[in-house]
Protein backbone atom coordinates (compact mmCIF):
# COMPACT_ATOMS: atom_id res chain seq x y z
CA UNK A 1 0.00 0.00 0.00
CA UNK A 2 1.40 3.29 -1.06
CA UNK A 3 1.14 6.51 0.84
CA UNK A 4 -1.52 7.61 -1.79
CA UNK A 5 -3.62 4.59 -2.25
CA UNK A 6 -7.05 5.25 -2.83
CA UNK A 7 -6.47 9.09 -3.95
CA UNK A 8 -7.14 9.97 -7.23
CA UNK A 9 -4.33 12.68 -8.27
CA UNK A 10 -4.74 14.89 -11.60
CA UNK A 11 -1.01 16.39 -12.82
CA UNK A 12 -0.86 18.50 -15.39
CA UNK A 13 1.61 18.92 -17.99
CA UNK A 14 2.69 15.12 -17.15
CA UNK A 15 4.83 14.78 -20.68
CA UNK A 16 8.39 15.96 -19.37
CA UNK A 17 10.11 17.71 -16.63
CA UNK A 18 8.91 18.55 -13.24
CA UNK A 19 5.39 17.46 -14.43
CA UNK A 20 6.54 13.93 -15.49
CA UNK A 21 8.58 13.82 -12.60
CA UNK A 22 5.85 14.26 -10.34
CA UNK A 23 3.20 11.75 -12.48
CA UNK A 24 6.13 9.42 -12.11
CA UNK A 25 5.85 9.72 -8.22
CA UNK A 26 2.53 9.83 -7.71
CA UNK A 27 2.00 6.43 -9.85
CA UNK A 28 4.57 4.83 -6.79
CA UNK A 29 2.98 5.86 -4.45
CA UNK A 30 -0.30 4.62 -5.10
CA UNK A 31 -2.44 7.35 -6.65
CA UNK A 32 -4.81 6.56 -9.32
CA UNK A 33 -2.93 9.64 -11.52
CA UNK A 34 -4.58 11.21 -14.31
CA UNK A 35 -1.98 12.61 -16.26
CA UNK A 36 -2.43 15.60 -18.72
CA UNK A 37 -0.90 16.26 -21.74
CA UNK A 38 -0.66 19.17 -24.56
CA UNK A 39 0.87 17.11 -27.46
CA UNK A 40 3.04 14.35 -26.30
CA UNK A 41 1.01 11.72 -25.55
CA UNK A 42 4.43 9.43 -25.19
CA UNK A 43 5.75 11.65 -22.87
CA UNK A 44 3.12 11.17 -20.57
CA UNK A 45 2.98 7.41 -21.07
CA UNK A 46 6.79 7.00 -20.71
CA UNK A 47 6.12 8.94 -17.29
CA UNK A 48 3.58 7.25 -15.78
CA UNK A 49 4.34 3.42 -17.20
CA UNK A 50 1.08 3.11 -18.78
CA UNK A 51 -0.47 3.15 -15.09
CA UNK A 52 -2.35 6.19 -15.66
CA UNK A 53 -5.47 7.83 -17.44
CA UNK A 54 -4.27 10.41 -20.12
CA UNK A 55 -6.08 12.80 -20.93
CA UNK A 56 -5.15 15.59 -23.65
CA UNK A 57 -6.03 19.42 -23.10
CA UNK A 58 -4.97 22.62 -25.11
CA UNK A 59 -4.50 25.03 -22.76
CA UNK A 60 -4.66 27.99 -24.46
CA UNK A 61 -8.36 27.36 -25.35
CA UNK A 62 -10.48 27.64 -22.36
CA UNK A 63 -13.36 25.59 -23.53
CA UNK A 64 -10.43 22.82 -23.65
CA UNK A 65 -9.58 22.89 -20.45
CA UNK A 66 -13.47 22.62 -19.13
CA UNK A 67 -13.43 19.64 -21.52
CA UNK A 68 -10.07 18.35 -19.73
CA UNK A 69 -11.72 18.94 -16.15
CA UNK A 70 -15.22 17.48 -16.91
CA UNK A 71 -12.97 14.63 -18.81
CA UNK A 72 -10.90 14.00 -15.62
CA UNK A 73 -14.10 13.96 -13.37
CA UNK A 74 -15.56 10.89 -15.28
CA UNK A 75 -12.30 9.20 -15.06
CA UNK A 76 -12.41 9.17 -11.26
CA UNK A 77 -15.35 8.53 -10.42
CA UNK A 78 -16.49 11.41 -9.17
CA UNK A 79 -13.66 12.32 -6.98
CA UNK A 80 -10.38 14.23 -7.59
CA UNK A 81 -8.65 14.32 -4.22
CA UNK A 82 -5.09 16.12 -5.51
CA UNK A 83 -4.67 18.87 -8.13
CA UNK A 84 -1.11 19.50 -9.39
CA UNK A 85 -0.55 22.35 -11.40
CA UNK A 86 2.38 22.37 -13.29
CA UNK A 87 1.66 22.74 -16.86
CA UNK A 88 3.36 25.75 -18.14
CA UNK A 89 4.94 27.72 -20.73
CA UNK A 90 8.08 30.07 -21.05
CA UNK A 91 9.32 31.35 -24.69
CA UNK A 92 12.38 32.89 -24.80
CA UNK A 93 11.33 35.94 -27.04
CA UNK A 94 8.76 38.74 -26.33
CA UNK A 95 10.91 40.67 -23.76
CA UNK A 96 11.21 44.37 -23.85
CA UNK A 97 13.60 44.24 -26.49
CA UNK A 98 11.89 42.38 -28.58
CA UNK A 99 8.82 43.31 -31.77
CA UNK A 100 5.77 44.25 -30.14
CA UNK A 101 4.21 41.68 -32.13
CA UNK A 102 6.11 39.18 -30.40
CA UNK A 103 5.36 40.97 -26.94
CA UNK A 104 1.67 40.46 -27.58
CA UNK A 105 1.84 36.96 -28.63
CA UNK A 106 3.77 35.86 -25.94
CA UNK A 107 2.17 37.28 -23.22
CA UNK A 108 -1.05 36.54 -24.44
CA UNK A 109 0.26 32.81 -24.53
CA UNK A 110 1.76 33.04 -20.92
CA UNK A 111 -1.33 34.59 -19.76
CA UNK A 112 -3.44 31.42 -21.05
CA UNK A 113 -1.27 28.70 -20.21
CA UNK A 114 0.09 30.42 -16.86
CA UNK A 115 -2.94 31.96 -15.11
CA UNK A 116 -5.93 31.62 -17.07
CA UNK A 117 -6.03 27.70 -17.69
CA UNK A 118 -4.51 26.56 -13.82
CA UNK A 119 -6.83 28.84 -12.12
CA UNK A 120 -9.88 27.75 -14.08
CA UNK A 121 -8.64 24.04 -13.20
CA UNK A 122 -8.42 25.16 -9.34
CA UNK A 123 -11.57 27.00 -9.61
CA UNK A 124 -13.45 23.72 -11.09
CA UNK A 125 -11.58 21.87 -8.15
CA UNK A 126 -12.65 23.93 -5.37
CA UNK A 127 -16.54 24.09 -6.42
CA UNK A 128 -16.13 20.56 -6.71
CA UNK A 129 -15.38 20.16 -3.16
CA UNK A 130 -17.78 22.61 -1.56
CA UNK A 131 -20.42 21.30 -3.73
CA UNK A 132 -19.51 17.64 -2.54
CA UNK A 133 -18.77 19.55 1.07
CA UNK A 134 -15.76 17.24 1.08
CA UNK A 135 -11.69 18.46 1.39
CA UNK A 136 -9.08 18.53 -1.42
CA UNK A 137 -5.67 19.96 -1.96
CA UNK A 138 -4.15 22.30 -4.55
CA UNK A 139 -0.84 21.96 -5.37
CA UNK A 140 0.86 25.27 -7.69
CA UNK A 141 4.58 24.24 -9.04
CA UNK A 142 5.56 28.22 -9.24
CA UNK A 143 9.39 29.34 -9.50
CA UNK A 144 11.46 31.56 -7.81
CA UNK A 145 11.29 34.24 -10.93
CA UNK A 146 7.41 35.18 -9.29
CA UNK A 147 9.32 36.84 -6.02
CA UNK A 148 13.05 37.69 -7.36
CA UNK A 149 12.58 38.27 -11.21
CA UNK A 150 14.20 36.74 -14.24
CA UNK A 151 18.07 37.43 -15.27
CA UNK A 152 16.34 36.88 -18.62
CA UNK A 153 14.76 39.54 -19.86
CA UNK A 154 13.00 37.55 -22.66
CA UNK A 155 11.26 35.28 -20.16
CA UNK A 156 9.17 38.87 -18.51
CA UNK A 157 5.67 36.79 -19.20
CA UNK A 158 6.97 33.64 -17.40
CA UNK A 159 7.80 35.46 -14.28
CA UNK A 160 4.67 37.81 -14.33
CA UNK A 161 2.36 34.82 -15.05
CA UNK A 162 3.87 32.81 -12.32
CA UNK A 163 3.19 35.85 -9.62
CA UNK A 164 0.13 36.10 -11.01
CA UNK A 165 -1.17 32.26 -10.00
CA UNK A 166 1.08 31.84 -7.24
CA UNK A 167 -1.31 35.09 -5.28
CA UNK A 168 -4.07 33.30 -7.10
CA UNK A 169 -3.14 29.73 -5.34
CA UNK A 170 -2.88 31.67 -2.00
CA UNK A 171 -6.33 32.95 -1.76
CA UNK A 172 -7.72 29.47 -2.60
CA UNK A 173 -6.13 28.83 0.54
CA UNK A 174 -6.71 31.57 3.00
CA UNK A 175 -10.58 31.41 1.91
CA UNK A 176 -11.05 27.65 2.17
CA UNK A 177 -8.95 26.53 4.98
CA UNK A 178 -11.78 26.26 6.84
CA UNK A 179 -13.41 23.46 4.62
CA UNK A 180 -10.77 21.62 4.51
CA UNK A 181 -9.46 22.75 1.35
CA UNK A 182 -5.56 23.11 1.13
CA UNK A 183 -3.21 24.91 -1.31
CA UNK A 184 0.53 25.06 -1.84
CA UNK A 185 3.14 26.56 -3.95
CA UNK A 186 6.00 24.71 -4.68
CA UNK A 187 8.89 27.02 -5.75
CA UNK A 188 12.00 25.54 -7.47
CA UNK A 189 15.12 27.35 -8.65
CA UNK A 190 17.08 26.29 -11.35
CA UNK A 191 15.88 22.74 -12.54
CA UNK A 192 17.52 20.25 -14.13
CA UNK A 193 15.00 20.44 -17.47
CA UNK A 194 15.01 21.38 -21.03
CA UNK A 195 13.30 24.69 -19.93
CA UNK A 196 15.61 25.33 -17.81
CA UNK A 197 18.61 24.72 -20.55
CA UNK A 198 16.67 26.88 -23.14
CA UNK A 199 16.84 29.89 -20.75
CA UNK A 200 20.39 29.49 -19.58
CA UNK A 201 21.16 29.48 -23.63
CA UNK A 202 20.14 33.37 -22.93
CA UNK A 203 22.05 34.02 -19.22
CA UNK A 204 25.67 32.64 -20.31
CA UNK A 205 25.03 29.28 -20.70
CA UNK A 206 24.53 26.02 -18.38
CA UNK A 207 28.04 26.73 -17.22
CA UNK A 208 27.38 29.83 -16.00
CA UNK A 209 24.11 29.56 -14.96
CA UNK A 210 25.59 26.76 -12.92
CA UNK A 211 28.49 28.69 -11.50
CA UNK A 212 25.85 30.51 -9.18
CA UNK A 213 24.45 27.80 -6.90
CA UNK A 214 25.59 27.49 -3.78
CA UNK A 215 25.24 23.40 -4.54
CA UNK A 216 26.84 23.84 -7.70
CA UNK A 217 24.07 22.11 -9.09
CA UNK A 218 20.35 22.04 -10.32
CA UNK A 219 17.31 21.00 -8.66
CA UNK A 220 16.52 17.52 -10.12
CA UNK A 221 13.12 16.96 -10.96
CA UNK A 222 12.08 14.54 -8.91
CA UNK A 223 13.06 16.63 -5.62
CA UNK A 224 9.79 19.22 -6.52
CA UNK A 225 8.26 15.59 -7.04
CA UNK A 226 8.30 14.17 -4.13
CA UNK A 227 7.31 17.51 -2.49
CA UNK A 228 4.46 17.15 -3.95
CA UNK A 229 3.92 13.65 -3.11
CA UNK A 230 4.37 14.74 0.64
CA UNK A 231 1.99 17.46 0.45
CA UNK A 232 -0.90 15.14 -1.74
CA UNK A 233 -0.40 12.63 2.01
CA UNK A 234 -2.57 15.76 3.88
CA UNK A 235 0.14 15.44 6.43
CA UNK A 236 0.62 18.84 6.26
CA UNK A 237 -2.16 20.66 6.70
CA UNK A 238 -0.92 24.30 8.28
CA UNK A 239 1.52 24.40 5.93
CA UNK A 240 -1.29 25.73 3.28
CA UNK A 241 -0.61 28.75 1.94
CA UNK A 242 3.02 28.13 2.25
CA UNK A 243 5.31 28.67 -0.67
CA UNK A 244 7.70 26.03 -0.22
CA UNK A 245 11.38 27.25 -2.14
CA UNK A 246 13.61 24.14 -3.50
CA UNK A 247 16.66 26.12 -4.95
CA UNK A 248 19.57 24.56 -3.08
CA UNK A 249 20.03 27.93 -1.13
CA UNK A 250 20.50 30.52 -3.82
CA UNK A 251 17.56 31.99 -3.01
CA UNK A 252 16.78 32.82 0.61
CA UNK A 253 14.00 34.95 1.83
């Protein structure tokens, strides 16, 4: 018997990095996991060892991610106990610097896929639970770039969409502590992913980037991922509202 058995846990953004991380842990320790996807179906299966439902969702269309949620409902039953929110975006261009056509698309993108689609997910979650006057917990993967900034100027959305969810995770859980609903924010630093390489590429490389933590190396995946496993158990239930910062000590508050 895992420490999950008998909870049904929805991750989004289960193809790669933190998210398949955490699908990966959440299948071991006993969760029914229903994994989402954008467009790499393999991703997610690789991730989750075929012991998962997938589901696919565009994010960027709203009506796609009601279709996701009311998806994921009929695949459990009835009852979601976890929500992990980790799907996310960050393009390199549409900084400052950059066309304003750019700007617009990319913040319109981050904006979707950022804020718009995870809090519509949490908001579905939470009237779920009151509705069902039953408890659930919310679990935001945010980053360190929503309280100190980027040191890439291209990545501007990222950060501001990541502030913008984090405060929105928050509220869920000063408002609904009281019925037993619980929300998190898991903050890593530099992780050892392909997002993470793609915006060292614009901060002097992996090297570089590197050269600044304390550990001298990034946060592997599967740390944030077994954070999260920890906080789906419930044994932690005034920690909610807690942003919870993995960054090997290069970024203390």
């Amino acid at each position: 018997m895992g420490e999950l058995t008998g909870k049904t846990v929805v991750v989004t953004g289960a193809s790669k990095g933190i998210g398949a991380a955490t699908a990966t842990a959440m299948v071991a320790a006993g969760a029914h996991v229903i994994a989402h996807y954008g467009g790499d179906r393999a991703g997610a299966e690789a991730a989750t060892d075929g012991k998962a439902t997938l589901i696919q969702g565009d994010f960027t269309d709203m009506g796609a991610v009601d279709a996701f949620w009311e998806e994921a409902v009929k695949a459990a039953g009835g009852r979601i106990d976890v929500l992990v929110n980790n799907a996310g975006i960050m393009r390199q261009t549409g900084g400052i610097s950059d066309p304003m056509a750019d700007w617009d698309k990319v913040w319109d993108e981050a904006l979707a896929v950022n804020v718009l689609a995870p809090a519509r997910l949490m908001r579905h979650a939470v009237r779920g639970w009151l509705a069902a006057e039953t408890h659930g917990a919310i679990i935001g993967i945010g980053s360190w770039v929503s309280t100190r900034g980027t040191a890439n100027p291209g990545a501007i959305a990222y950060a501001a969409s990541k502030a913008a969810i984090s405060a929105a995770t928050k509220t869920v859980a000063r408002n609904y502590a009281a019925k037993g609903i619980l929300a998190y924010v898991i903050a890593p630093g530099v992780v050892a992913t392909q997002m993470s390489v793609n915006s060292a590429k614009k901060t002097g490389g992996v090297d570089a980037v590197t050269a600044t933590l304390p550990m001298g190396e990034w946060v592997p995946p599967s740390d944030i991922a077994e954070t999260a496993v920890f906080l789906a158990t419930g044994r932690a239930r005034h920690l909610t509202g807690a942003t919870i910062d993995l960054n090997g000590a290069a970024y203390i508050r």
